[in-house]
PDB file of N, CA and C in Angstrom:
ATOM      1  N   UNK A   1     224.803 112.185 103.435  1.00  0.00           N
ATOM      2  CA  UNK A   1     224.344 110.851 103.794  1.00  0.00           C
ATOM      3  C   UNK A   1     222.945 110.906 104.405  1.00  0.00           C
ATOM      4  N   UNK A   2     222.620 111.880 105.310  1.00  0.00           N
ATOM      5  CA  UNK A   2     221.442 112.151 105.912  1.00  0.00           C
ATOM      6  C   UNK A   2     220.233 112.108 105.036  1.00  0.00           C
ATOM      7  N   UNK A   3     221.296 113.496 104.300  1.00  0.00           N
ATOM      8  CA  UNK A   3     219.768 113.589 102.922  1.00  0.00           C
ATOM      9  C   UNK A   3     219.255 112.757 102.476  1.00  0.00           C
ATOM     10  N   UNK A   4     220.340 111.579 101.421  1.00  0.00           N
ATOM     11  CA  UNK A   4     220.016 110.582 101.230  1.00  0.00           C
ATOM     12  C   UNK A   4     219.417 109.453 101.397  1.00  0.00           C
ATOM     13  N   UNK A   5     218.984 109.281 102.965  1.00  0.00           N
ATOM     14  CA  UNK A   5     218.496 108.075 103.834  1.00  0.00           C
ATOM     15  C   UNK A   5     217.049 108.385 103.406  1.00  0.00           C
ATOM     16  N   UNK A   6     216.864 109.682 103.661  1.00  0.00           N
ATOM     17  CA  UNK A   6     215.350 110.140 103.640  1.00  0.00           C
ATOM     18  C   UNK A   6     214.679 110.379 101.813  1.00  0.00           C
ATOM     19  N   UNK A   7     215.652 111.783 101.745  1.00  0.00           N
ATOM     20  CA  UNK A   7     215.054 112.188 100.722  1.00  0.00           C
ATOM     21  C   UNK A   7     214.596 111.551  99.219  1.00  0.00           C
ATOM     22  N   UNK A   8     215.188 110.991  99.031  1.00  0.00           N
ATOM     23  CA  UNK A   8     215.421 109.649  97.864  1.00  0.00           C
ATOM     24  C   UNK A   8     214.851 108.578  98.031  1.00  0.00           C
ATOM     25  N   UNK A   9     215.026 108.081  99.161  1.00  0.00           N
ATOM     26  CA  UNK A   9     213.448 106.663 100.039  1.00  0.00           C
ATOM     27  C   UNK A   9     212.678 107.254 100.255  1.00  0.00           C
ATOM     28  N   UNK A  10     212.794 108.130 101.263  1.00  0.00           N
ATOM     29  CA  UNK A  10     211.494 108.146 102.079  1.00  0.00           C
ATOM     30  C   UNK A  10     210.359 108.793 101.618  1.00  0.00           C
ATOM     31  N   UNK A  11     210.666 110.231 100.888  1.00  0.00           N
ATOM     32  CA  UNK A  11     209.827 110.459 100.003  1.00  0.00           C
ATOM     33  C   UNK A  11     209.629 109.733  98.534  1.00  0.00           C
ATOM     34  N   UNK A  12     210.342 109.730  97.802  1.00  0.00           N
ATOM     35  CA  UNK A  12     209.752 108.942  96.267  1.00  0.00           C
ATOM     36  C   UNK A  12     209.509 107.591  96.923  1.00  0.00           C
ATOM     37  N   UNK A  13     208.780 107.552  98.156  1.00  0.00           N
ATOM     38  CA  UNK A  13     208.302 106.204  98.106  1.00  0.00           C
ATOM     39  C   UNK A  13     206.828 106.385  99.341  1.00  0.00           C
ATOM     40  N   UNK A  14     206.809 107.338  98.982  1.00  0.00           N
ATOM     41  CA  UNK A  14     205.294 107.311 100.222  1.00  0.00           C
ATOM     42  C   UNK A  14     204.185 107.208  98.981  1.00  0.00           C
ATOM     43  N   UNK A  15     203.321 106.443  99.626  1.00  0.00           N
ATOM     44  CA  UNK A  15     202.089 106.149  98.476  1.00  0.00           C
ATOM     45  C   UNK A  15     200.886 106.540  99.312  1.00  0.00           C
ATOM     46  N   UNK A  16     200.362 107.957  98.356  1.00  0.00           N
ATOM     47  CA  UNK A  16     199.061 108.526  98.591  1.00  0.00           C
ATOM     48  C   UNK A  16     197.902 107.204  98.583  1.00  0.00           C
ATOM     49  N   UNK A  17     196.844 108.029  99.589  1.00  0.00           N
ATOM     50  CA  UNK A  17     195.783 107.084  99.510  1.00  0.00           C
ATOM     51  C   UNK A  17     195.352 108.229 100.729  1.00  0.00           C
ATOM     52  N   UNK A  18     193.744 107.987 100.558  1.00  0.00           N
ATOM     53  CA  UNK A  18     192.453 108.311 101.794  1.00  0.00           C
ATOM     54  C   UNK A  18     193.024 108.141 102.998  1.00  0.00           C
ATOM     55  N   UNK A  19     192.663 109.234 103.691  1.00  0.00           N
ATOM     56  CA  UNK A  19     192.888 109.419 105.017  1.00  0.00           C
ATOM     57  C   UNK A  19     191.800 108.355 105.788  1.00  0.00           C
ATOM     58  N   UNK A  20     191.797 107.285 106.472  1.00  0.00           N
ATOM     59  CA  UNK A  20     190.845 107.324 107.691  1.00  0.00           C
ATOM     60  C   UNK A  20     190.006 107.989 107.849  1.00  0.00           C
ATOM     61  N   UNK A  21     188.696 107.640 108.235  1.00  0.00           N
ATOM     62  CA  UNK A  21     187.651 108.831 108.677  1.00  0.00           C
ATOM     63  C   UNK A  21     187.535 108.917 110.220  1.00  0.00           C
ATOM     64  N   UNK A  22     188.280 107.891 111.034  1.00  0.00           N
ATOM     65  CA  UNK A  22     188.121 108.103 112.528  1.00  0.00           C
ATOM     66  C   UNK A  22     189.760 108.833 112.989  1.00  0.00           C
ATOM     67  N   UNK A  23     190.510 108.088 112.338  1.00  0.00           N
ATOM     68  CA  UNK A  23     191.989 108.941 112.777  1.00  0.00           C
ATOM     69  C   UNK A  23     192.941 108.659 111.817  1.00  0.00           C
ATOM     70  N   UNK A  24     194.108 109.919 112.028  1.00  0.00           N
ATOM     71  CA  UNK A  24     195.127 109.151 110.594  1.00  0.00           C
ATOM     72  C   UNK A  24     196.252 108.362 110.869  1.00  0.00           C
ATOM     73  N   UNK A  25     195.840 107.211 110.119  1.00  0.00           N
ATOM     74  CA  UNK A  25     196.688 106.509 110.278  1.00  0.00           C
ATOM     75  C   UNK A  25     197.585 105.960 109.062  1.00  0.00           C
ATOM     76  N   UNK A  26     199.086 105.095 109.382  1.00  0.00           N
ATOM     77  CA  UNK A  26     199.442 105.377 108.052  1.00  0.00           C
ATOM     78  C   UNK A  26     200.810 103.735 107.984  1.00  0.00           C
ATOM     79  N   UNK A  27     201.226 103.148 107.652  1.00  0.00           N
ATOM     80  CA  UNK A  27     202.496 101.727 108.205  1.00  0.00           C
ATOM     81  C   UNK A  27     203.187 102.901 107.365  1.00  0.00           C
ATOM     82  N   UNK A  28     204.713 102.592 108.841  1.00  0.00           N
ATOM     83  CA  UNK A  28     206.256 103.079 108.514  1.00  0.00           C
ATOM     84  C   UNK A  28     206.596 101.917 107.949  1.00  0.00           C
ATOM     85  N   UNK A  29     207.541 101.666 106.733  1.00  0.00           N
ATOM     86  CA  UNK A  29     208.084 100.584 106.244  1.00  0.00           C
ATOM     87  C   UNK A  29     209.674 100.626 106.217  1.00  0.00           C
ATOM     88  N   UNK A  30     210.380  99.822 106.907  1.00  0.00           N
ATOM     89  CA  UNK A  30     211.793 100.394 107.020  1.00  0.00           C
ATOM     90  C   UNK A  30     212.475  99.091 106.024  1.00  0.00           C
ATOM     91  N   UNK A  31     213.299 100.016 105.326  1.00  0.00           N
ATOM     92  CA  UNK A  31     213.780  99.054 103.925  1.00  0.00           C
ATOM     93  C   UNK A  31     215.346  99.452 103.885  1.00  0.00           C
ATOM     94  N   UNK A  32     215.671 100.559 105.655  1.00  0.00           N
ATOM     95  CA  UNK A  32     217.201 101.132 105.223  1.00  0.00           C
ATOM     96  C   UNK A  32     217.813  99.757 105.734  1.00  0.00           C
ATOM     97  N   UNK A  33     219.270 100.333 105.836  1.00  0.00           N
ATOM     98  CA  UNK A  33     220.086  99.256 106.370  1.00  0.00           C
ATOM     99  C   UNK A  33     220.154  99.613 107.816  1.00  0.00           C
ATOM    100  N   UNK A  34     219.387 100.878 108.591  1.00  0.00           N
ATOM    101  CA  UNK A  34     219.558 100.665 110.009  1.00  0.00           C
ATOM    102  C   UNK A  34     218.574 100.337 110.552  1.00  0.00           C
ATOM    103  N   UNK A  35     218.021 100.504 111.950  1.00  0.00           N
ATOM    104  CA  UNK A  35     216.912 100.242 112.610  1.00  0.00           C
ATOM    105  C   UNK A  35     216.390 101.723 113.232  1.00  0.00           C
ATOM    106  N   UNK A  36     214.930 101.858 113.181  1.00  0.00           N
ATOM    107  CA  UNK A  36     214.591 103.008 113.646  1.00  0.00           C
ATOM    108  C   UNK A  36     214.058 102.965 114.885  1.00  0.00           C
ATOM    109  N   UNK A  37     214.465 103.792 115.802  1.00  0.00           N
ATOM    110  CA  UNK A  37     214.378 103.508 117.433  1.00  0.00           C
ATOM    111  C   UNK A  37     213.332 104.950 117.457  1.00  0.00           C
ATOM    112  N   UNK A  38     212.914 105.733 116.603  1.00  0.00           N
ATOM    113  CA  UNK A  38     211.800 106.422 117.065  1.00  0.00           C
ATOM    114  C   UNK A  38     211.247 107.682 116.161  1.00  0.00           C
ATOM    115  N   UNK A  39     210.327 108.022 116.398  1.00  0.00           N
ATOM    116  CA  UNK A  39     209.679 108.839 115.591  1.00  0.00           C
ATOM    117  C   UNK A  39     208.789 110.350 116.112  1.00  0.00           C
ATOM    118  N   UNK A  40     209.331 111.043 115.411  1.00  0.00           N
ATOM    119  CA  UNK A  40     209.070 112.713 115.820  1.00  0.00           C
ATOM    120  C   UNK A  40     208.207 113.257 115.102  1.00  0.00           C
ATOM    121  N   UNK A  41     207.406 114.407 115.435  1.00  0.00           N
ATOM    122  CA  UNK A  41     206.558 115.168 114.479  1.00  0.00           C
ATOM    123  C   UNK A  41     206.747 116.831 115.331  1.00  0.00           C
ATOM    124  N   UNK A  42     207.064 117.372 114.307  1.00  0.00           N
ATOM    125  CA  UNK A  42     206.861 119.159 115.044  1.00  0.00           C
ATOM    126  C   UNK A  42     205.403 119.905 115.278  1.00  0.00           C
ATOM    127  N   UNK A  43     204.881 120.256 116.130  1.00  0.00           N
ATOM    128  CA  UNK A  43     203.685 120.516 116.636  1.00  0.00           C
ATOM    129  C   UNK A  43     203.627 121.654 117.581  1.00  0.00           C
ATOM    130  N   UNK A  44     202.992 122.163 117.702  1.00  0.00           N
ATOM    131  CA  UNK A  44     202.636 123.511 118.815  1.00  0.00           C
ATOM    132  C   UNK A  44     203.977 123.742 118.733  1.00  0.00           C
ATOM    133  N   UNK A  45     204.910 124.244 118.420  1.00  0.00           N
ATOM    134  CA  UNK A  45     206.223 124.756 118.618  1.00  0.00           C
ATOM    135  C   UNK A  45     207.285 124.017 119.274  1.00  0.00           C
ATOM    136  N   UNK A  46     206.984 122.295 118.989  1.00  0.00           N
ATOM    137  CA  UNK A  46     208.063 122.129 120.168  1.00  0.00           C
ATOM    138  C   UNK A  46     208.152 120.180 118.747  1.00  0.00           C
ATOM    139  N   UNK A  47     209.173 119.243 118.938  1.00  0.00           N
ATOM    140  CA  UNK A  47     209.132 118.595 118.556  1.00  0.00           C
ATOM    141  C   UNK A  47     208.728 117.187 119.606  1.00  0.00           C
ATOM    142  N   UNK A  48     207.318 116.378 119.065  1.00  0.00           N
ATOM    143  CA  UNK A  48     206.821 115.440 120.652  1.00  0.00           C
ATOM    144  C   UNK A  48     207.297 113.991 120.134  1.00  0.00           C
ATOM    145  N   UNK A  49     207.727 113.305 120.827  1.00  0.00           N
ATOM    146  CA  UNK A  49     207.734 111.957 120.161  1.00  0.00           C
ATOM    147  C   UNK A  49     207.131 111.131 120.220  1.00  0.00           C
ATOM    148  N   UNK A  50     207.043 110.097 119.677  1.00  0.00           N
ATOM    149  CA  UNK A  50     205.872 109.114 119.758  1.00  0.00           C
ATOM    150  C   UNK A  50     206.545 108.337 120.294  1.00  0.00           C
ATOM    151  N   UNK A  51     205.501 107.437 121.280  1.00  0.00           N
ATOM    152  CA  UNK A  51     205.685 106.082 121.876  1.00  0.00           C
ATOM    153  C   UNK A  51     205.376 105.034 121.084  1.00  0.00           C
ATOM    154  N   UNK A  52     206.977 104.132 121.912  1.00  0.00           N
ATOM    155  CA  UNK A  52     206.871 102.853 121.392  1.00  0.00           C
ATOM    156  C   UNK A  52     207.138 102.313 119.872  1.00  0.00           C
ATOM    157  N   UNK A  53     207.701 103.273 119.125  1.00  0.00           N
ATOM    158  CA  UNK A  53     208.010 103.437 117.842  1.00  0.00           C
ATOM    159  C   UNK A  53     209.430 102.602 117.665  1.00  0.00           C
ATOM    160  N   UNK A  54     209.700 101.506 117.407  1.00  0.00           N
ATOM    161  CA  UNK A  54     210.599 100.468 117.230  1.00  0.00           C
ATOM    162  C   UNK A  54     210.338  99.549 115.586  1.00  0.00           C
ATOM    163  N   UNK A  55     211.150 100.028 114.753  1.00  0.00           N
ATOM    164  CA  UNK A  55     210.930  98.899 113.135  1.00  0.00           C
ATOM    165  C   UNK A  55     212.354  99.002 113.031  1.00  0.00           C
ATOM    166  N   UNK A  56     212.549  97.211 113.068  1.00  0.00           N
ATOM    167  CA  UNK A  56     214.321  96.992 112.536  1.00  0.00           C
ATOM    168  C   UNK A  56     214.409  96.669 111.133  1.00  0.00           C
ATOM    169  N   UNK A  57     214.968  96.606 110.021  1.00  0.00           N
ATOM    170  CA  UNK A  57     215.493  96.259 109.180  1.00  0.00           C
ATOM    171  C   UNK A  57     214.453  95.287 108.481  1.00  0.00           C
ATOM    172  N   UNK A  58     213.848  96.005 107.214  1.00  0.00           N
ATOM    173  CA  UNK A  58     212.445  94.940 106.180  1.00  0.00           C
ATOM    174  C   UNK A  58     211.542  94.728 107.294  1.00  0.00           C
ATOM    175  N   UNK A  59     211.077  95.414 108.101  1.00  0.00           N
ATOM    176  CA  UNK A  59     209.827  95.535 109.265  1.00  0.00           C
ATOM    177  C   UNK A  59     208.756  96.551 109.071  1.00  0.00           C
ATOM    178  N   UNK A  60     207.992  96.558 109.897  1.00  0.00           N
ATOM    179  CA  UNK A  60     207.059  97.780 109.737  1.00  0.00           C
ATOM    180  C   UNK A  60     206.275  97.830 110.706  1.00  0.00           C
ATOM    181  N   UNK A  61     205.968  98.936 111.042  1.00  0.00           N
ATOM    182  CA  UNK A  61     204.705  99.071 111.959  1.00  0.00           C
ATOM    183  C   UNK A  61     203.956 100.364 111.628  1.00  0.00           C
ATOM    184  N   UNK A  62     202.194  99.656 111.746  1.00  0.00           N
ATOM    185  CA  UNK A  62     201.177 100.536 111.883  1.00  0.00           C
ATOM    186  C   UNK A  62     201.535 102.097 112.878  1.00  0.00           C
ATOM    187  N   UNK A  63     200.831 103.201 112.227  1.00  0.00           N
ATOM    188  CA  UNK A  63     201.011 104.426 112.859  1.00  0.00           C
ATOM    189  C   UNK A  63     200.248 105.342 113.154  1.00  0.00           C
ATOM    190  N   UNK A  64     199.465 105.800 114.112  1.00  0.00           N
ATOM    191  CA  UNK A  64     198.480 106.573 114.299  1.00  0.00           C
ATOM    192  C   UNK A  64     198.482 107.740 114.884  1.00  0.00           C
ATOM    193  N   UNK A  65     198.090 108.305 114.590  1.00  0.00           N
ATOM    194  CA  UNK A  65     198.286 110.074 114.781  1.00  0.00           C
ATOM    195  C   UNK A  65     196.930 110.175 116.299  1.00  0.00           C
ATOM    196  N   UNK A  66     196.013 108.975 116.256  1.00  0.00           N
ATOM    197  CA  UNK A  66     194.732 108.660 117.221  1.00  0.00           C
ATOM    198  C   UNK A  66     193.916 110.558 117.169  1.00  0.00           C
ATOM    199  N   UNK A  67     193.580 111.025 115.971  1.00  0.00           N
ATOM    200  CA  UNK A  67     193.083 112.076 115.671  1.00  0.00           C
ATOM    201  C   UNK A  67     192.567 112.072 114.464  1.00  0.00           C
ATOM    202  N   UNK A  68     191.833 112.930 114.258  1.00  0.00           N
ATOM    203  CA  UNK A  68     191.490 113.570 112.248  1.00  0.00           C
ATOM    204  C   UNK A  68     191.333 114.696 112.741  1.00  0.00           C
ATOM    205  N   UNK A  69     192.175 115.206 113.316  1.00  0.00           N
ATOM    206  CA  UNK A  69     192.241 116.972 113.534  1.00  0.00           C
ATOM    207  C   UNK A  69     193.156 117.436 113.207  1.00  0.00           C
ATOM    208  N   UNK A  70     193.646 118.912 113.246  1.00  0.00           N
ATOM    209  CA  UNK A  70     195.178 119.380 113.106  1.00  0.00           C
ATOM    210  C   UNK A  70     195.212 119.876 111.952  1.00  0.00           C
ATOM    211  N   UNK A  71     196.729 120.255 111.493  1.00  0.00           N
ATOM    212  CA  UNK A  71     197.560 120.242 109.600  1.00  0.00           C
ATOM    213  C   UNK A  71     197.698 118.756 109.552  1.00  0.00           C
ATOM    214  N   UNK A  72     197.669 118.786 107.945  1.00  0.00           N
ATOM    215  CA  UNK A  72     197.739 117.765 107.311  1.00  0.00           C
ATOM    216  C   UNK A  72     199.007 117.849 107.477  1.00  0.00           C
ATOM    217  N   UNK A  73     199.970 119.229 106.959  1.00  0.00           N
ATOM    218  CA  UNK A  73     201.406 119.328 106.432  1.00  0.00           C
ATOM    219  C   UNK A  73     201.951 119.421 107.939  1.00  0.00           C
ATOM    220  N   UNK A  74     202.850 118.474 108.713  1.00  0.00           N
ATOM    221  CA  UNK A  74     203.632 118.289 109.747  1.00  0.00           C
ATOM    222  C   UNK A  74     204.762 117.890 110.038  1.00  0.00           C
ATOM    223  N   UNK A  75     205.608 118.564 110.043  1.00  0.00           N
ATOM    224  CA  UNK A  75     207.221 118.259 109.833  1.00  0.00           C
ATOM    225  C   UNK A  75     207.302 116.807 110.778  1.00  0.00           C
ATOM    226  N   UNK A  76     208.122 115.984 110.477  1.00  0.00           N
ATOM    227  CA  UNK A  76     208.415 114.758 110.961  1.00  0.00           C
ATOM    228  C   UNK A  76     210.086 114.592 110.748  1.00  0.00           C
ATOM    229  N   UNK A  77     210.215 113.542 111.681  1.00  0.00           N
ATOM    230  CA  UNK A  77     211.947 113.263 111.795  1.00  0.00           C
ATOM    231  C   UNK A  77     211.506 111.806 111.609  1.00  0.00           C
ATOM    232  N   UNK A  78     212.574 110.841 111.364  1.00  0.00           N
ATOM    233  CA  UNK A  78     212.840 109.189 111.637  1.00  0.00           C
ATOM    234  C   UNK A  78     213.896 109.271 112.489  1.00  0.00           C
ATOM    235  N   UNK A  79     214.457 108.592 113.499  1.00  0.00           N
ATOM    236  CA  UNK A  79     215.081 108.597 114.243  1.00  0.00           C
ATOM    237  C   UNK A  79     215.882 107.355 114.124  1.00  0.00           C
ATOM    238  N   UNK A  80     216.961 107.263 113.787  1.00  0.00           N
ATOM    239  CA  UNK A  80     217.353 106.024 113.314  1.00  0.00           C
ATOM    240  C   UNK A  80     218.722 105.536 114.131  1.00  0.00           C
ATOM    241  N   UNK A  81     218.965 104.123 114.843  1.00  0.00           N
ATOM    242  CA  UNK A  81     219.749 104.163 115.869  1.00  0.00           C
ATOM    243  C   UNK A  81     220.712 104.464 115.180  1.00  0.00           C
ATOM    244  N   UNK A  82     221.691 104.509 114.708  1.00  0.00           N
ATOM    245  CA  UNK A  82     222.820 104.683 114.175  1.00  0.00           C
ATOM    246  C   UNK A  82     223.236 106.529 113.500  1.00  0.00           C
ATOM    247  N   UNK A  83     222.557 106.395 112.597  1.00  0.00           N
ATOM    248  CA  UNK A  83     222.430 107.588 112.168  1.00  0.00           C
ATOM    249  C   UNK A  83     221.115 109.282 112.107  1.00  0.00           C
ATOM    250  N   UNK A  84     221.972 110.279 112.336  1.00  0.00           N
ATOM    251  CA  UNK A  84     220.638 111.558 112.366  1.00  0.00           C
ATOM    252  C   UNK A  84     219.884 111.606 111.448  1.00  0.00           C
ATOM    253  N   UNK A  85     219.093 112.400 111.183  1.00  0.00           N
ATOM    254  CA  UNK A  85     217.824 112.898 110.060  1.00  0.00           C
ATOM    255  C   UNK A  85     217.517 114.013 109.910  1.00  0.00           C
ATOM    256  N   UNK A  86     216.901 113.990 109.345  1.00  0.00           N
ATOM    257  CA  UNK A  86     216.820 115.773 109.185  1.00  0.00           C
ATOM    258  C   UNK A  86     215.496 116.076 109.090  1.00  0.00           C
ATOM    259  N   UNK A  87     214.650 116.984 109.263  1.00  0.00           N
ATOM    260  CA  UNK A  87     213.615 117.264 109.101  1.00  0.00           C
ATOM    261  C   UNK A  87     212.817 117.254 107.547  1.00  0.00           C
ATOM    262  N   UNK A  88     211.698 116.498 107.981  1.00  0.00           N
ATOM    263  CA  UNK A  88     211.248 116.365 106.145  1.00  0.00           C
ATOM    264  C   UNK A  88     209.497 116.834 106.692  1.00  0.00           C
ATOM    265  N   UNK A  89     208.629 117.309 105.869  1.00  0.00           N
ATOM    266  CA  UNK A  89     207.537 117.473 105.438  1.00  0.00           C
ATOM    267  C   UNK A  89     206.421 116.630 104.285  1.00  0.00           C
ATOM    268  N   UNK A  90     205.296 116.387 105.196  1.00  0.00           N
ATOM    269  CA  UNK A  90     204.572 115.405 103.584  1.00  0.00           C
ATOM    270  C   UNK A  90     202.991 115.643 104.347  1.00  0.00           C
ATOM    271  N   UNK A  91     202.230 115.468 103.143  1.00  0.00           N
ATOM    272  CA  UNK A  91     200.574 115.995 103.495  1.00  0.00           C
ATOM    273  C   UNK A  91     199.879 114.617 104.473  1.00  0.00           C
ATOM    274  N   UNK A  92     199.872 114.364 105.794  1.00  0.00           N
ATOM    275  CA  UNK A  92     199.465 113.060 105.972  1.00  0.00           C
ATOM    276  C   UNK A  92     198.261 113.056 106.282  1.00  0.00           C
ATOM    277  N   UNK A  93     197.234 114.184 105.473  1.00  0.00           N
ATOM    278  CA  UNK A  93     195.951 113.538 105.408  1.00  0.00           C
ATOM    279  C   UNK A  93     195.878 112.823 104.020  1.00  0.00           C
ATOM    280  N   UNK A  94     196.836 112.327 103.150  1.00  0.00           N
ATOM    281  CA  UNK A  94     197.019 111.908 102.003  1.00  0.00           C
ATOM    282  C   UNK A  94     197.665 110.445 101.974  1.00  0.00           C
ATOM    283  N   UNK A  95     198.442 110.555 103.342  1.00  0.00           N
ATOM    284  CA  UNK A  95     199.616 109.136 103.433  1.00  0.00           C
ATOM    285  C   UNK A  95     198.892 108.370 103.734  1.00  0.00           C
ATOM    286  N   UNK A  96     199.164 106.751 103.258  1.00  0.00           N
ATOM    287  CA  UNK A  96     198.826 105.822 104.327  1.00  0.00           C
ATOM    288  C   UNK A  96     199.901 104.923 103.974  1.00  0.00           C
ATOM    289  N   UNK A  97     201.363 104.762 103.697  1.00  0.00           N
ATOM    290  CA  UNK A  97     201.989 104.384 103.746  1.00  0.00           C
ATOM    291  C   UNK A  97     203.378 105.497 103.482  1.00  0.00           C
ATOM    292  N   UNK A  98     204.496 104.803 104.411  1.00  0.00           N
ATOM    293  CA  UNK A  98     205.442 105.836 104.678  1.00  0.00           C
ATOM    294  C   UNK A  98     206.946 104.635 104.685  1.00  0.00           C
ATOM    295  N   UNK A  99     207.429 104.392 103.641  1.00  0.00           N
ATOM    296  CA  UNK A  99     208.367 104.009 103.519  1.00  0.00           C
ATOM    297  C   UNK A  99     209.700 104.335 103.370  1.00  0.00           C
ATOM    298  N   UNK A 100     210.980 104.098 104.442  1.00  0.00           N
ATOM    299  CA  UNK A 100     212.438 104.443 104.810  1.00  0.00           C
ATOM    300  C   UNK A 100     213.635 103.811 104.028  1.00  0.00           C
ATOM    301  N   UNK A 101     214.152 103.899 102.795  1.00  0.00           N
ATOM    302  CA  UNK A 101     214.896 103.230 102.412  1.00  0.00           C
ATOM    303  C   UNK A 101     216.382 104.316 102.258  1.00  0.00           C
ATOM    304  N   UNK A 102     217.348 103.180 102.264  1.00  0.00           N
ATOM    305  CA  UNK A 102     218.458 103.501 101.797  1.00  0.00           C
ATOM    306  C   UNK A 102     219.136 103.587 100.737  1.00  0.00           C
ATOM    307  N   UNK A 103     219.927 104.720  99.897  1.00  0.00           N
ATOM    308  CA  UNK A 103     219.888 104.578  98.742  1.00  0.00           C
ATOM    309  C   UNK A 103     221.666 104.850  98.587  1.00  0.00           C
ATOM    310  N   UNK A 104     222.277 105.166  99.769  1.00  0.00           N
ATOM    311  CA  UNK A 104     223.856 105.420  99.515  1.00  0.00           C
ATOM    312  C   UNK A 104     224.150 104.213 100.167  1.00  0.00           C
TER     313      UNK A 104
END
């Protein structure tokens, strides 16, 4: 079920495009049937979360990394109230849209 939330939405649905030239930024689009209460990225060895990261159900919000430094390639979680996630990977000097759907 996990796999599914992500792997099947979330990737066959991120749409490449130009990075920002001041920082990367990118809209989460949530299209599952839950609400996502927060958002993770793995970094220096530890997983940090982001503030203030709240999209309920056909919502979205803008996302900024407030950098153009770093890997592009950065493991990320969705955090979704109801259900876990699993760790996924994607190039986000490439993303600028990052869409969550449900497919089970």
């Amino acid at each position: 079920m996990r796999y599914l939330l992500l792997c099947g939405g979330l990737m066959g649905a991120l749409a490449a495009g130009p990075a920002i030239a001041d920082s990367y930024k990118f809209t989460l689009y949530n299209h599952s049937k839950y609400a996502i209460e927060g958002f993770q990225t793995f970094e220096k060895g530890k997983w940090d979360t982001w503030d203030n990261v709240s999209v309920d159900q056909d919502e979205h919000q803008t996302m900024d990394w407030n950098s153009n430094e770093g890997n592009c390639v950065v493991p990320f979680r969705i955090i979704y109230e109801e259900v876990k996630t699993e760790q996924y990977k994607v190039d986000w000097c490439k993303i600028k849209t990052s869409t969550s759907t449900t497919i089970a």
